[in-house]
Protein backbone atom coordinates (compact mmCIF):
# COMPACT_ATOMS: atom_id res chain seq x y z
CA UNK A 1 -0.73 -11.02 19.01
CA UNK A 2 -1.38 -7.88 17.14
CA UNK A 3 -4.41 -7.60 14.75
CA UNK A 4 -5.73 -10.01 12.48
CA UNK A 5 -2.99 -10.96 9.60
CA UNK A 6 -3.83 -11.42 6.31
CA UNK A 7 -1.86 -14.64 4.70
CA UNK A 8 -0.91 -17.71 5.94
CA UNK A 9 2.97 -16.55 4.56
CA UNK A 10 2.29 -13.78 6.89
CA UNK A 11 1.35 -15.72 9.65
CA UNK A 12 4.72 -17.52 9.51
CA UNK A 13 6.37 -14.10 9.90
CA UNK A 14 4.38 -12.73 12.84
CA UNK A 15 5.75 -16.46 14.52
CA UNK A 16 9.02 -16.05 13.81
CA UNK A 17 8.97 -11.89 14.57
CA UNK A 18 7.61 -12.91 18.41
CA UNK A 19 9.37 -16.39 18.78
CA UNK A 20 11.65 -15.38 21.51
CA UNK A 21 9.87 -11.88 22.63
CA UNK A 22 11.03 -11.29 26.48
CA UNK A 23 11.21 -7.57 26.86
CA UNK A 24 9.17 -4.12 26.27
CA UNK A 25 12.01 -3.33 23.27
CA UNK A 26 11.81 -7.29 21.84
CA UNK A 27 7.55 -6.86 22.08
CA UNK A 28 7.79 -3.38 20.39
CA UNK A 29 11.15 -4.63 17.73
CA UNK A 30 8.78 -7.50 16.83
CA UNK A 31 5.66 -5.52 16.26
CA UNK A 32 7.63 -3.55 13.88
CA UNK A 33 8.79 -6.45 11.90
CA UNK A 34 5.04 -7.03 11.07
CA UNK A 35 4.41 -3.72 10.05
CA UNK A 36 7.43 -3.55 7.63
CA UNK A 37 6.60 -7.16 6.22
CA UNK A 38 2.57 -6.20 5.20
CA UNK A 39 0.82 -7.94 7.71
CA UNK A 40 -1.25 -4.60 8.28
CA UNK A 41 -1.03 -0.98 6.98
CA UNK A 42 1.71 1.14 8.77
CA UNK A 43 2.19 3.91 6.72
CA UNK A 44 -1.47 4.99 4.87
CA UNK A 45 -4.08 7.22 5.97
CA UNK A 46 -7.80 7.47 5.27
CA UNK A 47 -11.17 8.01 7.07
CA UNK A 48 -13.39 5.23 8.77
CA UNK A 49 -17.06 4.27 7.32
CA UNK A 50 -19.00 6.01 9.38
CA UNK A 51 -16.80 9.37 8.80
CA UNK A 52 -16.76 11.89 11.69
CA UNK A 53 -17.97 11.43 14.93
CA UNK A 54 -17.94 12.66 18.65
CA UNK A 55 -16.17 11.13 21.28
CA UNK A 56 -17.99 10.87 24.33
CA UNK A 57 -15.93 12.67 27.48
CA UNK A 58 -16.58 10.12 30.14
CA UNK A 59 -14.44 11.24 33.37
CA UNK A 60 -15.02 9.37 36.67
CA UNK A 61 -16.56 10.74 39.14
CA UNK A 62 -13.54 11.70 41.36
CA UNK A 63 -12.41 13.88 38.27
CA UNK A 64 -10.45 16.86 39.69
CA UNK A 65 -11.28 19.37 36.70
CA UNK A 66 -14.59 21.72 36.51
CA UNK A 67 -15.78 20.93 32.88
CA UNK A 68 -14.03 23.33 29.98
CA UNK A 69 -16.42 26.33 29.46
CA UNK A 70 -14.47 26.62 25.69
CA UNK A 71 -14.18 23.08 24.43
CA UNK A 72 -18.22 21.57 24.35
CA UNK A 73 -16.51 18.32 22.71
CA UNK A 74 -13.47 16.46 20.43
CA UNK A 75 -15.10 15.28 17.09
CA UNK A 76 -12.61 13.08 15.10
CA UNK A 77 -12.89 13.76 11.48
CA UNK A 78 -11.62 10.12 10.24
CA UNK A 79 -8.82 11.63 8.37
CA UNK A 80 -5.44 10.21 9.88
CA UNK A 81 -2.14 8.61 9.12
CA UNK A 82 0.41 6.07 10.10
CA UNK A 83 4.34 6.60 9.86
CA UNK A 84 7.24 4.30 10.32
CA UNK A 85 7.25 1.11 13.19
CA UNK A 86 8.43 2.57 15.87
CA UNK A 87 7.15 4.73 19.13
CA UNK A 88 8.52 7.51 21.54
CA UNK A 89 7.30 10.23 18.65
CA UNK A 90 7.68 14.35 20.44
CA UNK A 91 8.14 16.45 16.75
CA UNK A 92 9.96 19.71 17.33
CA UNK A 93 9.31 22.67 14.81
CA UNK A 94 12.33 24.05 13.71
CA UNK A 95 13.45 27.15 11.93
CA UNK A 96 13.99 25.97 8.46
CA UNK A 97 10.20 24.39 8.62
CA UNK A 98 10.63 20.88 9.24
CA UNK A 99 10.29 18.45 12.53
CA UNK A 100 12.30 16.72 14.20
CA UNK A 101 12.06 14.06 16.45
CA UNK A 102 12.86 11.08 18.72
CA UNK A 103 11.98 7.66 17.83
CA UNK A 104 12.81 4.25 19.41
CA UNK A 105 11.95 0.52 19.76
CA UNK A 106 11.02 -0.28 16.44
CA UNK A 107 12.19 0.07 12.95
CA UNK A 108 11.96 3.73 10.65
CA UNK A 109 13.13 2.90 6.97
CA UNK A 110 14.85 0.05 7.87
CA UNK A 111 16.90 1.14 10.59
CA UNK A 112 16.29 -0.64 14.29
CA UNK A 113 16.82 1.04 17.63
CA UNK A 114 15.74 -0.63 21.13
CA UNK A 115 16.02 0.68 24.60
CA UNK A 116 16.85 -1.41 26.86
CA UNK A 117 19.91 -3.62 28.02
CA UNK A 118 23.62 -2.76 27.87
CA UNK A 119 23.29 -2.00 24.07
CA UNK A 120 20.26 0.73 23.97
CA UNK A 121 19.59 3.00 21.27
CA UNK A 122 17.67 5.76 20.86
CA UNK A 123 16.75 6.86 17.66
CA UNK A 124 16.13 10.49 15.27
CA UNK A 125 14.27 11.66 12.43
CA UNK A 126 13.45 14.55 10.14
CA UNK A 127 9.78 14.92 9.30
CA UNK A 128 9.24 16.76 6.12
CA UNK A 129 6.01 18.52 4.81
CA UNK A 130 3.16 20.33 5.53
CA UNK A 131 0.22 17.68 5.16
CA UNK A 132 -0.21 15.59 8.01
CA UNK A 133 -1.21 12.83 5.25
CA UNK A 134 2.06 13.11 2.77
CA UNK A 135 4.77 13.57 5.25
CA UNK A 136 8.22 12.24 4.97
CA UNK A 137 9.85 10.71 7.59
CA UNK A 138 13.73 10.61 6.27
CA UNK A 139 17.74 11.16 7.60
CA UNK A 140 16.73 8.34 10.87
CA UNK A 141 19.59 7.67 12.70
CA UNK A 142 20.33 5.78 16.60
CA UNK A 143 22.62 6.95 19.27
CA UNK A 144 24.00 4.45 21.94
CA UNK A 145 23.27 5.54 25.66
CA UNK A 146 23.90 3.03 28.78
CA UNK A 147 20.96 2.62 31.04
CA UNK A 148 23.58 1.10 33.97
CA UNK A 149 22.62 1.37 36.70
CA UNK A 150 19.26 0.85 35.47
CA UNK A 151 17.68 -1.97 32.64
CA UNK A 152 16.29 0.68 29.98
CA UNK A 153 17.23 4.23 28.71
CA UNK A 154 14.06 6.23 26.51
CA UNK A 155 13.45 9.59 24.50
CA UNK A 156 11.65 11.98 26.06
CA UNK A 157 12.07 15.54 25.43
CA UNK A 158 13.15 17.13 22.23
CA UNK A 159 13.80 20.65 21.31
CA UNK A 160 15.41 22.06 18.00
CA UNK A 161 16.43 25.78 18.51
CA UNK A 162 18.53 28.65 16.93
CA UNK A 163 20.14 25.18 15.08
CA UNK A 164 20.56 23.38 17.99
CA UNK A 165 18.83 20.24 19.04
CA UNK A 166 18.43 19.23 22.40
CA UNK A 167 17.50 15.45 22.53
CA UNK A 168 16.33 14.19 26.46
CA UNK A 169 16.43 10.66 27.84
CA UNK A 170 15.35 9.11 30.83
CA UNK A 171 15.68 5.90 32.72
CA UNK A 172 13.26 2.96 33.50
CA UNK A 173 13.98 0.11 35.70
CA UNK A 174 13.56 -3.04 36.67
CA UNK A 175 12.77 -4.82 33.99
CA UNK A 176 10.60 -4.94 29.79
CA UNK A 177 8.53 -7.15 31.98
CA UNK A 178 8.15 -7.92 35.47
CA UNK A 179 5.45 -10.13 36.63
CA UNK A 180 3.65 -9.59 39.74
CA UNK A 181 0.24 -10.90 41.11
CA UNK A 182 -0.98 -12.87 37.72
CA UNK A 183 -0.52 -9.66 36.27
CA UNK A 184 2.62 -8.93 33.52
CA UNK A 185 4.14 -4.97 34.15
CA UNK A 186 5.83 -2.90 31.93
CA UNK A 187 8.51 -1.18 33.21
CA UNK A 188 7.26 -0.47 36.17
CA UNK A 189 9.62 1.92 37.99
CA UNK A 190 10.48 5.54 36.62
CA UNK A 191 14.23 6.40 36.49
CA UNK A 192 15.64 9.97 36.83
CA UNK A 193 16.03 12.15 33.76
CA UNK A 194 19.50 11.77 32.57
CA UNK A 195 20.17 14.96 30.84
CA UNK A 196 20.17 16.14 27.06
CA UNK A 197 22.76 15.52 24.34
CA UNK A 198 22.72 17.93 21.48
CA UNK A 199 23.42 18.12 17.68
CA UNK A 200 24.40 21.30 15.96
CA UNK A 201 23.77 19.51 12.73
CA UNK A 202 20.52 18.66 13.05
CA UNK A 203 20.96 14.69 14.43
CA UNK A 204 24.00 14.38 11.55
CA UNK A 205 26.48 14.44 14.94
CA UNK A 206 25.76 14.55 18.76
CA UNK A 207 27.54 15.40 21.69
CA UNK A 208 26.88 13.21 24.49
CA UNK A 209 25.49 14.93 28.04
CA UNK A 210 27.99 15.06 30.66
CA UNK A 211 24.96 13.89 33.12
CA UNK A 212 24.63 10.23 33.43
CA UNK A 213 22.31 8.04 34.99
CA UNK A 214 24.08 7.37 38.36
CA UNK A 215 24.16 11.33 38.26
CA UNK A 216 21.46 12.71 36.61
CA UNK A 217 20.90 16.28 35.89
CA UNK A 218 18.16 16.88 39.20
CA UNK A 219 19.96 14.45 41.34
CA UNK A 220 17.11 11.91 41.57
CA UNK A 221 17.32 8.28 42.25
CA UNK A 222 14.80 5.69 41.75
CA UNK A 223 16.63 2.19 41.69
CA UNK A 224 14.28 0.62 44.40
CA UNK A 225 11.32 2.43 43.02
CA UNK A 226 11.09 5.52 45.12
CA UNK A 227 9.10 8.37 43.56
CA UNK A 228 10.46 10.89 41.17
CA UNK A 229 9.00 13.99 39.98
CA UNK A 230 11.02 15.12 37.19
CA UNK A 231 9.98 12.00 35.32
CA UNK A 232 10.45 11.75 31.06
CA UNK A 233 10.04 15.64 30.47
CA UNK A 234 8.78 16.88 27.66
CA UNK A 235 9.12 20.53 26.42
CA UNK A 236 6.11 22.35 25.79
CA UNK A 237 5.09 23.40 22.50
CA UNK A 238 5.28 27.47 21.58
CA UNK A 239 5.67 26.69 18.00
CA UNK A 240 8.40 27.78 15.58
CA UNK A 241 11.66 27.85 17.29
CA UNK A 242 9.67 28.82 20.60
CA UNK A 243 7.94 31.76 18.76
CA UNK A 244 5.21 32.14 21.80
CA UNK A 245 7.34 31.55 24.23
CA UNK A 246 6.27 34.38 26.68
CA UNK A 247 10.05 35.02 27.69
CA UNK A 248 12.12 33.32 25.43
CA UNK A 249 12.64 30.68 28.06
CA UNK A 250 12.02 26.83 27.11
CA UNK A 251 9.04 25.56 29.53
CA UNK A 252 9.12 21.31 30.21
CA UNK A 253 6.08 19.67 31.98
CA UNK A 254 7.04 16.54 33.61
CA UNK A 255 5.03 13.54 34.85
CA UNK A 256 5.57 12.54 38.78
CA UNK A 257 4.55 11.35 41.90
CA UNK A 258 5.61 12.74 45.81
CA UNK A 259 5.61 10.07 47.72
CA UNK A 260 6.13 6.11 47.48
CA UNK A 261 2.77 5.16 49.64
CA UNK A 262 1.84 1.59 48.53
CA UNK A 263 -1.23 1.78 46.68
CA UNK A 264 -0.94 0.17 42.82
CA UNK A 265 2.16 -1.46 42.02
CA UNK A 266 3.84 0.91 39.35
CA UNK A 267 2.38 3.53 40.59
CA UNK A 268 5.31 5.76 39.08
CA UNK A 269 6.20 4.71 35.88
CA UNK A 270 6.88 5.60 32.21
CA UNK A 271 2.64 5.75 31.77
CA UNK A 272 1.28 6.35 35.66
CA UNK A 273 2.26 9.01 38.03
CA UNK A 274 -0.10 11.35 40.45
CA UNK A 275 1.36 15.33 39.48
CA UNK A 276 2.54 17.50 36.47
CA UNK A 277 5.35 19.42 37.37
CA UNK A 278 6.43 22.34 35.33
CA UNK A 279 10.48 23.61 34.90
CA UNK A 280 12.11 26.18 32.69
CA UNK A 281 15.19 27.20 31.68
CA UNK A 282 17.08 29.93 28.93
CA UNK A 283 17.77 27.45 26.14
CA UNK A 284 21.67 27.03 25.69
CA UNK A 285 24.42 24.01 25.33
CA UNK A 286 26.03 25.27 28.26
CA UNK A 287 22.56 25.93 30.13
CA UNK A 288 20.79 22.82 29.54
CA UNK A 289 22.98 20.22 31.44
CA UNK A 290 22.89 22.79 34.74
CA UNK A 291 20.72 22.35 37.04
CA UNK A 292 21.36 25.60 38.70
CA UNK A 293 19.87 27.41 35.46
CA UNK A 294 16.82 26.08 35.72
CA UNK A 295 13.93 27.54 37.49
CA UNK A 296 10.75 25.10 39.63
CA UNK A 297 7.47 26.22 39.38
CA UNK A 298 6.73 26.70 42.77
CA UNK A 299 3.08 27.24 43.64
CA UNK A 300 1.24 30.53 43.37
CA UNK A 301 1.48 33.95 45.29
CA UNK A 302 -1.18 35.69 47.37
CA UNK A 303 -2.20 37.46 44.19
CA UNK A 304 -2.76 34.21 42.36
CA UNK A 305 0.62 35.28 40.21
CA UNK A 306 3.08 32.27 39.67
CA UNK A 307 6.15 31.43 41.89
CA UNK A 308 9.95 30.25 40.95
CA UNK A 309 12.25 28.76 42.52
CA UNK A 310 16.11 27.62 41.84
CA UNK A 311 15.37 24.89 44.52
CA UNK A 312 13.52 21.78 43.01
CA UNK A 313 12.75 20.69 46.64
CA UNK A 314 10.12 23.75 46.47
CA UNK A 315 8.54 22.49 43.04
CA UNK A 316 4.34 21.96 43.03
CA UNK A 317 2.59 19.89 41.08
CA UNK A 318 0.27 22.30 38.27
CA UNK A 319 -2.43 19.71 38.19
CA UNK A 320 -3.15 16.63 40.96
CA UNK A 321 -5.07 13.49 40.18
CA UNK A 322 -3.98 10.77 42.58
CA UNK A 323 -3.64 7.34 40.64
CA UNK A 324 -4.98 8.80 37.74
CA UNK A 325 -1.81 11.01 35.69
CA UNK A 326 0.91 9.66 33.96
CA UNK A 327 2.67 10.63 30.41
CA UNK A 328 1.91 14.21 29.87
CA UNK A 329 2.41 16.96 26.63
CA UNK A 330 1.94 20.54 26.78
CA UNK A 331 1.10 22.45 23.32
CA UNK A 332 0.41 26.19 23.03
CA UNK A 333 -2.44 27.14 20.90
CA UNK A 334 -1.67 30.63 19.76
CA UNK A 335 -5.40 31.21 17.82
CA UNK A 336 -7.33 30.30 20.87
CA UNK A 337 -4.24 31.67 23.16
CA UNK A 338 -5.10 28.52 25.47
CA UNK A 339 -2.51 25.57 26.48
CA UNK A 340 -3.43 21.67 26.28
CA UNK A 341 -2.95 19.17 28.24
CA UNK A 342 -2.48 15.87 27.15
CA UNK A 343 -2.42 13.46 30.19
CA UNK A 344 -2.58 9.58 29.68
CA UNK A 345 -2.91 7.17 32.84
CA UNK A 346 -2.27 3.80 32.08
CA UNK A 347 -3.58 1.69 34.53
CA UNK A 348 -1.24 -1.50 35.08
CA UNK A 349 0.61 -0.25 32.26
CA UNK A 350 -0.18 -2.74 29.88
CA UNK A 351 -4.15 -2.52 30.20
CA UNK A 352 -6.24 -0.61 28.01
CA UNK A 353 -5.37 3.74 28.71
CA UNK A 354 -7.19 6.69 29.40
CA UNK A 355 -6.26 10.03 27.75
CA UNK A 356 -7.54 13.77 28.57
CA UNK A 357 -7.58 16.87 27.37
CA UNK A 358 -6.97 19.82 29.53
CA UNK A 359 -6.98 23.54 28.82
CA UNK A 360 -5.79 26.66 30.24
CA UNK A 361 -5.51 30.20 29.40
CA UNK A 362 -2.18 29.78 31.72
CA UNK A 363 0.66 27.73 31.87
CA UNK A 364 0.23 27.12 35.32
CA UNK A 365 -3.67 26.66 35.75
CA UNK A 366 -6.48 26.49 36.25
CA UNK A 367 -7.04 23.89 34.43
CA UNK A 368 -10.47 22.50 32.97
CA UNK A 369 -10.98 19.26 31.59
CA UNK A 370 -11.99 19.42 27.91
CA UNK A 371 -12.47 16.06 27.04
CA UNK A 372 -11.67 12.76 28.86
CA UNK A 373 -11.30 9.76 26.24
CA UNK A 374 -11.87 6.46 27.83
CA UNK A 375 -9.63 3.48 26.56
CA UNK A 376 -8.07 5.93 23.50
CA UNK A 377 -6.51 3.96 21.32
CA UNK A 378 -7.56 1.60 22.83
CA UNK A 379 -4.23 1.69 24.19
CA UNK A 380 -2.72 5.38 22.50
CA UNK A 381 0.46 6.51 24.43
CA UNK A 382 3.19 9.37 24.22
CA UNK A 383 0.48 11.70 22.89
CA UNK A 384 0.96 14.92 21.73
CA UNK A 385 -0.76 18.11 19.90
CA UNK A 386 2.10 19.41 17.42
CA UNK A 387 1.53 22.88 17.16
CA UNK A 388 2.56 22.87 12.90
CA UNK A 389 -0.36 21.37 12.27
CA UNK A 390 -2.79 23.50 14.03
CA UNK A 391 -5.50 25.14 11.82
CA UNK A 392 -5.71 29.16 11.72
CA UNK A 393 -9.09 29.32 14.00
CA UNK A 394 -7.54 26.77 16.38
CA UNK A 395 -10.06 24.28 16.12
CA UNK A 396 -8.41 21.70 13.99
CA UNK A 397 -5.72 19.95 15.39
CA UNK A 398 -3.69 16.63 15.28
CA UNK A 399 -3.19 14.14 17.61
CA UNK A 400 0.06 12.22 17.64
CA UNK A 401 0.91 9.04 19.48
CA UNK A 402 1.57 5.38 18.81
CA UNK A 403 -0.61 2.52 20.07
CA UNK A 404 -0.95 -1.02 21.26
CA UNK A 405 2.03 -1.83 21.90
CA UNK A 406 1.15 -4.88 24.44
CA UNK A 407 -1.92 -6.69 22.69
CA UNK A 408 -2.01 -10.24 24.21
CA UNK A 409 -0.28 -9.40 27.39
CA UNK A 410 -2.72 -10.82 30.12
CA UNK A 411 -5.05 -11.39 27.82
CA UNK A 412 -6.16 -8.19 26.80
CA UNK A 413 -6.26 -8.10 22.82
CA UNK A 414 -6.50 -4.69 21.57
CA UNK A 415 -8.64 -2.58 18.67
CA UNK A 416 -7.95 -0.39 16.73
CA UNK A 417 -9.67 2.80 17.97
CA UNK A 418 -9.96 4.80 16.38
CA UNK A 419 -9.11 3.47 12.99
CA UNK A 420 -5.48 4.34 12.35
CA UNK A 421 -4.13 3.65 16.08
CA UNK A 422 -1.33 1.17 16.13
CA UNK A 423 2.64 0.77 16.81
CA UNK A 424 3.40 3.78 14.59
CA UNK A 425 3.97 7.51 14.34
CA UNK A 426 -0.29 7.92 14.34
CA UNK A 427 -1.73 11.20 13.39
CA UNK A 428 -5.29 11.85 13.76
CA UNK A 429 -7.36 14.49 13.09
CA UNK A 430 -9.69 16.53 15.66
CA UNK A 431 -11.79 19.08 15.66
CA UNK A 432 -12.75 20.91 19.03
CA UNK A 433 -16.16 21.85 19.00
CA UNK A 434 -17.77 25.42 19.98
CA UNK A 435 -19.83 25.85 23.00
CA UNK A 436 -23.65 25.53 21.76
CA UNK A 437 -22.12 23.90 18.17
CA UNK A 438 -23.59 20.90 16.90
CA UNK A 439 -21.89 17.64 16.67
CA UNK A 440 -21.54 15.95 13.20
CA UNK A 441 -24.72 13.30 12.55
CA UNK A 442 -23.40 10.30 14.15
């Protein structure tokens, strides 16, 4: 069950809102229920007792990444906020100021959308204003998109540009839930990237993608569970209307894996994967449902400059970490003219999840680990840094994710931490501390 409800009234509705729960969307539709009928807080914000404080950076010792030389720690500030009952939250910063963004499995203003089955939806909003604490969410809408051949179809990248807004999905199979060793799985095998559909009215009216999932836009296939590498990609952040982009192009980094070696079951799935690939493409309705536009990131030169290829077969992974990727966001910081990382491994995929930080003066690496947050959340997914809300010096930021979506699944019951994580658009606020700066008094 989720966390601790307040009435015995209320009680009564979280049994009827998870009487019947048999899949990820029914788990995540029936979470929202609660939110929407009081049993906790889903749309406040405000700041924990003990106010700011450092998270510790705790990577294991087979960590990949040399330690970030501009990034000594993350302090949270206790300021955050909670919008809507739903998950799958990538804003896109769009010309006339606002954000837009996919939504699903869960309810925004009263409106329902679920993933999976015959009848998936995918959903849409417009996020207005310019404090992270008083935003809007408003004009939600869903879009029907068949899975078949596979059991669930999800958001994943979203881009508004010069009016248009591109709106990914990808596939998951085989099941919400698939039981295996004493141990309950969610969604355990990644699908292929379908494609993008796209709205020249701002999610008013879309046109379907001509790519389906029995032919997806890169030609994968993953209906036995072999591994993909252009799994759920998610554009990276330049800002307004791709403003520091450095060549107009839109950049996607993409969560994968290279080979199907038993080791973990799910070992490629919506939250695990091994690599980060990296793709681009010249933003354009005609353009973004052609594979032959797009260009693979392909390794580096002898001069350390990077490579591109048309031919995904060349594509390299930008960063490596065997067993230990998964969902993964890419936001340009244009006042410390770095790029982060945000890289969440979820273990069985319903345990508690890692998250970490990476930075980069480059797209393509190296990268250096700035902070590794052990059991975020404790269970934070889809994160994200949107670049709107980054401060003028850099060093104030916002996470975004939701959070806890599985609580009670194999008996892990989760907390909320920090304060302010649960099934929600969640927005918290960070602070990255300067090399030889002292933390806040814990």
């Amino acid at each position: 069950m989720p966390r601790s409800i307040r009435t015995s009234g209320l009680k009564q509705t979280a049994t009827v809102a998870f009487k019947g729960v048999r899949t990820f969307s029914h788990l995540r539709a029936a979470v929202a229920i609660l939110a929407i009928s009081g049993c906790w807080l889903s749309a406040v914000a405000g700041a924990p007792p003990g106010g700011a404080f450092v998270w510790p950076s705790e990577p294991p010792q087979d960590c990949p990444f040399p330690k970030s030389k501009a990034v000594a720690g993350l302090v949270f500030t206790g300021r955050h906020a909670q919008y809507g009952g739903a998950d799958t939250w990538y804003p896109s910063w769009a010309a006339d100021g606002n954000l837009y963004s996919p939504w699903t499995d869960g309810n925004v203003n009263g409106l329902g959308a679920g993933s999976d089955g015959d009848n998936a939806t995918t959903g849409h909003a417009t996020i207005l204003g310019d404090d992270p604490l008083r935003l809007t969410v408003t004009n939600q809408g869903v879009f029907h998109s068949s899975p078949r051949p596979y059991q669930g179809r999800y958001p994943c990248g979203s881009l508004v540009h010069n009016g248009v807004w591109y709106y990914g999905t990808y596939c998951l199979h085989p099941n919400g839930r698939v039981d295996r060793d004493g141990i309950p799985y969610n969604w355990p095998w990644m699908g292929p990237f379908v494609g993008f559909r796209w709205s020249t009215d701002y999610g008013k009216n879309w046109t379907q993608t001509p790519c389906t999932p029995e032919h997806p836009l890169f030609g994968e296939r993953a209906l036995n569970g072999e591994p993909v590498k252009i799994g759920a990609p998610h554009f990276v952040d330049f800002g307004k209307e791709l403003e520091h982009s450095p060549d107009g192009k839109a950049y996607l980094a993409a969560q994968g894996a290279s080979d199907g070696v038993k080791r973990r079951f799910a070992y490629n799935s919506w939250i695990t994967a091994d690599q980060v690939y990296l793709l681009r493409v010249a933003p354009g309705i005609e353009a973004m449902n052609d594979s032959s536009k797009y260009e693979f990131f392909a390794g580096h030169n002898w001069l350390g400059r990077p490579v591109w290829s048309k031919e995904l077969g060349r594509i390299k992974p930008i960063i490596e970490w065997r067993d230990q990727a998964g969902c993964v966001t890419m936001t340009y910081n244009a006042p410390l003219k770095k790029f982060f990382l945000c890289v969440t491994d979820g273990g069985n995929t319903v345990s508690r999840y890692n998250t970490y930080l990476l930075e980069s003066d480059r797209m393509t690496g190296p990268w250096k680990l700035a902070a590794f947050l052990k059991n975020f959340g404790e269970q934070a997914y889809f994160v994200n840094i949107p670049s709107k809300f980054i401060s003028q010096d850099g060093r104030t930021l916002w996470l975004c994710y939701a959070a806890n979506f599985s609580s009670g699944w194999g008996g892990i019951k989760f907390q909320s931490n920090p304060p302010g994580s649960d099934y929600s658009m969640c927005l918290q606020e960070v602070r990255l501390l300067k090399p030889g700066e002292a933390p806040p008094p814990q």
